[in-house]
C-alpha atoms as a PDB file:
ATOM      1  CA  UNK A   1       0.000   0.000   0.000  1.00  0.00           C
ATOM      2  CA  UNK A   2       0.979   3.750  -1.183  1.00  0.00           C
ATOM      3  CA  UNK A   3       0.656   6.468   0.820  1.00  0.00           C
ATOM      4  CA  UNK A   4      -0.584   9.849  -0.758  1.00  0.00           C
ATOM      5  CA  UNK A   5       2.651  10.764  -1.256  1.00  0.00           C
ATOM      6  CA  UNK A   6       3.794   7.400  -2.861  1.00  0.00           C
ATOM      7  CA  UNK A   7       5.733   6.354  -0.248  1.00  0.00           C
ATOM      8  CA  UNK A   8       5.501   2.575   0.483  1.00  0.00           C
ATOM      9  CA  UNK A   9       3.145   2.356   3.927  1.00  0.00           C
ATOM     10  CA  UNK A  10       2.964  -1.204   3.972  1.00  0.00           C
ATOM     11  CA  UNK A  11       3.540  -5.053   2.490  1.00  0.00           C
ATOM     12  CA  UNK A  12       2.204  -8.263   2.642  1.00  0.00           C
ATOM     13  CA  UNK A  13       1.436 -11.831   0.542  1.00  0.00           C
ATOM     14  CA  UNK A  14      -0.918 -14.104   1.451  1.00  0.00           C
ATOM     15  CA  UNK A  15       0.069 -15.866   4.983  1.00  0.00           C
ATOM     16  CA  UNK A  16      -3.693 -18.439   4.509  1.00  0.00           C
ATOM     17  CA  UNK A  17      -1.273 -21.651   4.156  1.00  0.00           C
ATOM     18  CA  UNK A  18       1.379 -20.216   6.550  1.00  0.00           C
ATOM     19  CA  UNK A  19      -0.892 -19.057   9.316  1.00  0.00           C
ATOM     20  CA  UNK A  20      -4.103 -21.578   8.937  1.00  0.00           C
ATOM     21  CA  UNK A  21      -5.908 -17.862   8.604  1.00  0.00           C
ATOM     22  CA  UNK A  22      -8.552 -18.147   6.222  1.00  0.00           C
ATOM     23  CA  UNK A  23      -8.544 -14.340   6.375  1.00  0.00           C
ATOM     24  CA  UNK A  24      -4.793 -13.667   5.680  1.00  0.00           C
ATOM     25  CA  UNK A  25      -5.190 -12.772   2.094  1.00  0.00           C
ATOM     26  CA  UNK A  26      -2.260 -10.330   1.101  1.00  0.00           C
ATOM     27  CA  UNK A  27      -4.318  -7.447   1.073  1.00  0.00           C
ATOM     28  CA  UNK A  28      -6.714  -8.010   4.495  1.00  0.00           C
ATOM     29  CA  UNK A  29      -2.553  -8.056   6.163  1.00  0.00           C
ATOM     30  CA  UNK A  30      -1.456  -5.189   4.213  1.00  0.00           C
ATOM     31  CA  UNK A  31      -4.860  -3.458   5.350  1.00  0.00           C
ATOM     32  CA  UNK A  32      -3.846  -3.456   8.615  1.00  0.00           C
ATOM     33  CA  UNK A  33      -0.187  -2.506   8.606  1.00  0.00           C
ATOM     34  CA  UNK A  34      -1.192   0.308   6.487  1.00  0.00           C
ATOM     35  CA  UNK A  35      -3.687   1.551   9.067  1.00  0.00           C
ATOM     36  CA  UNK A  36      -0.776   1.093  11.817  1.00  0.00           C
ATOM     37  CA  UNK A  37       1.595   3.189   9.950  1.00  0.00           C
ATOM     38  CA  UNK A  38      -0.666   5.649   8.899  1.00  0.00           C
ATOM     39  CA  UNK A  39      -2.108   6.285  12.102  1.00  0.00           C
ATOM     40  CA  UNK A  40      -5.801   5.552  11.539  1.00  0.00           C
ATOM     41  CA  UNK A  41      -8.165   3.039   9.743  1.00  0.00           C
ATOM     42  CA  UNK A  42      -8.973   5.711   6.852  1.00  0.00           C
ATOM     43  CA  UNK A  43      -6.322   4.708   4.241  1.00  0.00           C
ATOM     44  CA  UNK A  44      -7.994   7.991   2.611  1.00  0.00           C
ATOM     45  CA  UNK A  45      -5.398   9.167  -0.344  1.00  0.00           C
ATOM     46  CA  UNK A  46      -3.648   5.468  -0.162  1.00  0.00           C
ATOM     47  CA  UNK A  47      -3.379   3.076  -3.041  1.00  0.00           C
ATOM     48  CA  UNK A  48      -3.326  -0.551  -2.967  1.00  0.00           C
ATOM     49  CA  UNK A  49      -1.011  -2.562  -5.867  1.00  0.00           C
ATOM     50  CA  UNK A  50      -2.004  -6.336  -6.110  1.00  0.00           C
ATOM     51  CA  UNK A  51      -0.667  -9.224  -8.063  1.00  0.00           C
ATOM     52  CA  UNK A  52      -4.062 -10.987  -8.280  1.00  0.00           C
ATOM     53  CA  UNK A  53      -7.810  -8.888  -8.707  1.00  0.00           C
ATOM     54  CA  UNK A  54      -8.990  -8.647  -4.819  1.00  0.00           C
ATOM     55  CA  UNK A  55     -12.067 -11.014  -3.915  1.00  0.00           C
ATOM     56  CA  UNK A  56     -15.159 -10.069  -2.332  1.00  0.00           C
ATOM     57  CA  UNK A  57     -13.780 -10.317   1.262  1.00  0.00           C
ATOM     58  CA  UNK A  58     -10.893  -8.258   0.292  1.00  0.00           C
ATOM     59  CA  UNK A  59     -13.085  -5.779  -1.412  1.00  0.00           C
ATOM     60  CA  UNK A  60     -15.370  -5.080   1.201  1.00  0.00           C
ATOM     61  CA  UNK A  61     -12.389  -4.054   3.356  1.00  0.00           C
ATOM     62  CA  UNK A  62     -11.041  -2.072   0.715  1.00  0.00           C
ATOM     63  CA  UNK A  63     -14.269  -0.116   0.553  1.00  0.00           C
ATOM     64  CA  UNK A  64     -14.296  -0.110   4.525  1.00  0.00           C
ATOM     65  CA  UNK A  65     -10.990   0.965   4.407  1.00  0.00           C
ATOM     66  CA  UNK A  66     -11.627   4.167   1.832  1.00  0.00           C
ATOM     67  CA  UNK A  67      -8.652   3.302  -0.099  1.00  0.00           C
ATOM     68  CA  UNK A  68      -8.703   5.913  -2.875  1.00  0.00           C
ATOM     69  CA  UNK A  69      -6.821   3.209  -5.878  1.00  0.00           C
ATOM     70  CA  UNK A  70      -6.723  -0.350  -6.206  1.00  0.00           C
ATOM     71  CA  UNK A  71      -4.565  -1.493  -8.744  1.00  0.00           C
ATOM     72  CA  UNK A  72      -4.390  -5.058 -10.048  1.00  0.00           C
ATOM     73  CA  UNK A  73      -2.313  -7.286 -12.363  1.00  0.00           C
ATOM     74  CA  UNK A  74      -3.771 -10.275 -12.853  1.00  0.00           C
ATOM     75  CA  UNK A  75      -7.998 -10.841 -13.477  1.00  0.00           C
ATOM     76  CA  UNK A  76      -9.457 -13.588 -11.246  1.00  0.00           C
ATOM     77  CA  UNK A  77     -12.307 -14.948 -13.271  1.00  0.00           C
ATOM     78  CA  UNK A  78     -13.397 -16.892 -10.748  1.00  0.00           C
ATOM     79  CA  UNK A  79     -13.173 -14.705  -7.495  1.00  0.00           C
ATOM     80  CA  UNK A  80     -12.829 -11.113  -8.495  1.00  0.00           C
ATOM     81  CA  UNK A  81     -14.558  -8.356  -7.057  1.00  0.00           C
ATOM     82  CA  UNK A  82     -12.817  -5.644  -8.736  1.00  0.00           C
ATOM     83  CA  UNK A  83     -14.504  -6.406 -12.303  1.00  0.00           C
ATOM     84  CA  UNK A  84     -14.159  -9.686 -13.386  1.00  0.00           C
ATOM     85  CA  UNK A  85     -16.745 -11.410 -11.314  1.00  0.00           C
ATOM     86  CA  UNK A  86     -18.151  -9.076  -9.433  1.00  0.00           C
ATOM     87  CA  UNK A  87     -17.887  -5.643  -8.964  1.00  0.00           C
ATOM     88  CA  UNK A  88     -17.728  -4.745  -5.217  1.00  0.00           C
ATOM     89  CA  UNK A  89     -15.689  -1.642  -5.240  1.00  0.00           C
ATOM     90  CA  UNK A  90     -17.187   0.052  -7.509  1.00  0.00           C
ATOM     91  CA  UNK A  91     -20.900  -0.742  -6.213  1.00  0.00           C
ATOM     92  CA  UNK A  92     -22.891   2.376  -6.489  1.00  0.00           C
ATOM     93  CA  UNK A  93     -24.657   1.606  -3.464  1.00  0.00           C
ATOM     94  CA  UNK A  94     -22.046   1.871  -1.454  1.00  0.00           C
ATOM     95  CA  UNK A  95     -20.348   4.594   0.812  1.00  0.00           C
ATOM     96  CA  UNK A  96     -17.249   4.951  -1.129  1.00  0.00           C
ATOM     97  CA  UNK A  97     -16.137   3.374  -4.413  1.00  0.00           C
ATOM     98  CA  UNK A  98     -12.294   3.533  -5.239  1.00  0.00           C
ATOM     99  CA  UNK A  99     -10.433   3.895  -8.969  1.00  0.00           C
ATOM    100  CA  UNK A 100      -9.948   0.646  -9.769  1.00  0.00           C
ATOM    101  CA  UNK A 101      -6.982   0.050 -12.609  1.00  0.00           C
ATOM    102  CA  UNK A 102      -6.608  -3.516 -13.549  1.00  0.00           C
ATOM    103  CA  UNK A 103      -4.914  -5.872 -16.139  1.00  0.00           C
ATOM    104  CA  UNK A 104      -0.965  -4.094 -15.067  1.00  0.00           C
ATOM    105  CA  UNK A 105       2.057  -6.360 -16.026  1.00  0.00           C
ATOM    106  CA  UNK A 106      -1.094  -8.857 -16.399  1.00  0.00           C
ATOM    107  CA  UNK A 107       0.752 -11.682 -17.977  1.00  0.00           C
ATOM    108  CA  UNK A 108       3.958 -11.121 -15.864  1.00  0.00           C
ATOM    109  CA  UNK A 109       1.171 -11.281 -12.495  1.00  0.00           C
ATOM    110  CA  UNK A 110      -0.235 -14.345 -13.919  1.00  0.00           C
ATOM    111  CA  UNK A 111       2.942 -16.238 -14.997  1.00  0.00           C
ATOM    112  CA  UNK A 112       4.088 -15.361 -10.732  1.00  0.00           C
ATOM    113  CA  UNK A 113       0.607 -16.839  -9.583  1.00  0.00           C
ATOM    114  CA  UNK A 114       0.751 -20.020 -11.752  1.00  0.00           C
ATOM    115  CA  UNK A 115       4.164 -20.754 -10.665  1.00  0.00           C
ATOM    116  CA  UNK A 116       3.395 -19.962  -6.789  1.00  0.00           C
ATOM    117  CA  UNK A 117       0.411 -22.321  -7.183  1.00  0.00           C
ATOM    118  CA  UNK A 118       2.126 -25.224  -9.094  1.00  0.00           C
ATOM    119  CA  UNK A 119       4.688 -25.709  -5.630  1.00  0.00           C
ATOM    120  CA  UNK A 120       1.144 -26.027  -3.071  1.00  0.00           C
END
C-alpha cells in the first residue's frame, strides 16, 4: 500500500497456508499494517497494488478501508470483485467506491501466480 505521497506504507502476501488464517489474504494483512503506519483506519489518499484482482472479502475491506486506488495485475475470473466477477468496489450503493486500474504487467502477475500455485 501507497501512501498519498507514494511512499511505500505497507507489504504483505498471502500468509492463509502459513498461518491456517482463512482471512490472511495479502491485502486483508497489508490493510492493517497500512492503518498502523498511517495512524488511523482511513487509508484515505492510499493506493493498494495487487498481483491478483482482490475477492469479495478483500473488497469489502477495501471499501471499509476508503482506499482511494486499487490497482491489479492479474484478473481472477473466478473470485474477483474488482470487475471480473463481481464488482464490489465500484458498487454504487455503497459509501465509497475507489479507482480501480486492472490488467498491469497482467501476464507477468499471472505467470508469478501459476508458478506460486504449481509448488502447493
Amino acid at each position: 500500500i501507497l501512501g498519498p505521497d507514494g511512499a511505500e506504507l505497507a507489504a504483505a502476501h498471502n500468509e492463509r497456508e502459513a498461518t491456517g488464517d482463512p482471512t490472511a489474504h495479502a491485502e486483508i494483512l497489508a490493510l492493517r499494517r497500512a492503518a498502523e503506519t498511517h495512524g488511523e483506519w482511513r487509508l484515505t489518499g492510499c493506493t493498494l497494488v495487487v498481483t491478483l484482482e482482490p475477492c469479495t472479502m478483500c473488497a469489502g475491506a477495501l471499501v471499509q478501508s476508503r482506499i482511494a486506488r486499487v490497482v491489479y495485475g492479474a484478473r481472477d475470473e473466478k473470485a474477483g470483485a474488482a470487475g471480473s466477477l463481481w464488482d464490489v468496489v465500484r458498487d454504487r450503493r455503497l459509501n465509497h467506491r475507489p479507482e480501480v486500474i486492472g490488467g498491469v504487467l497482467e501476464d507477468e502477475c499471472a505467470e508469478q501466480l501459476t508458478a506460486f500455485f504449481r509448488t502447493l
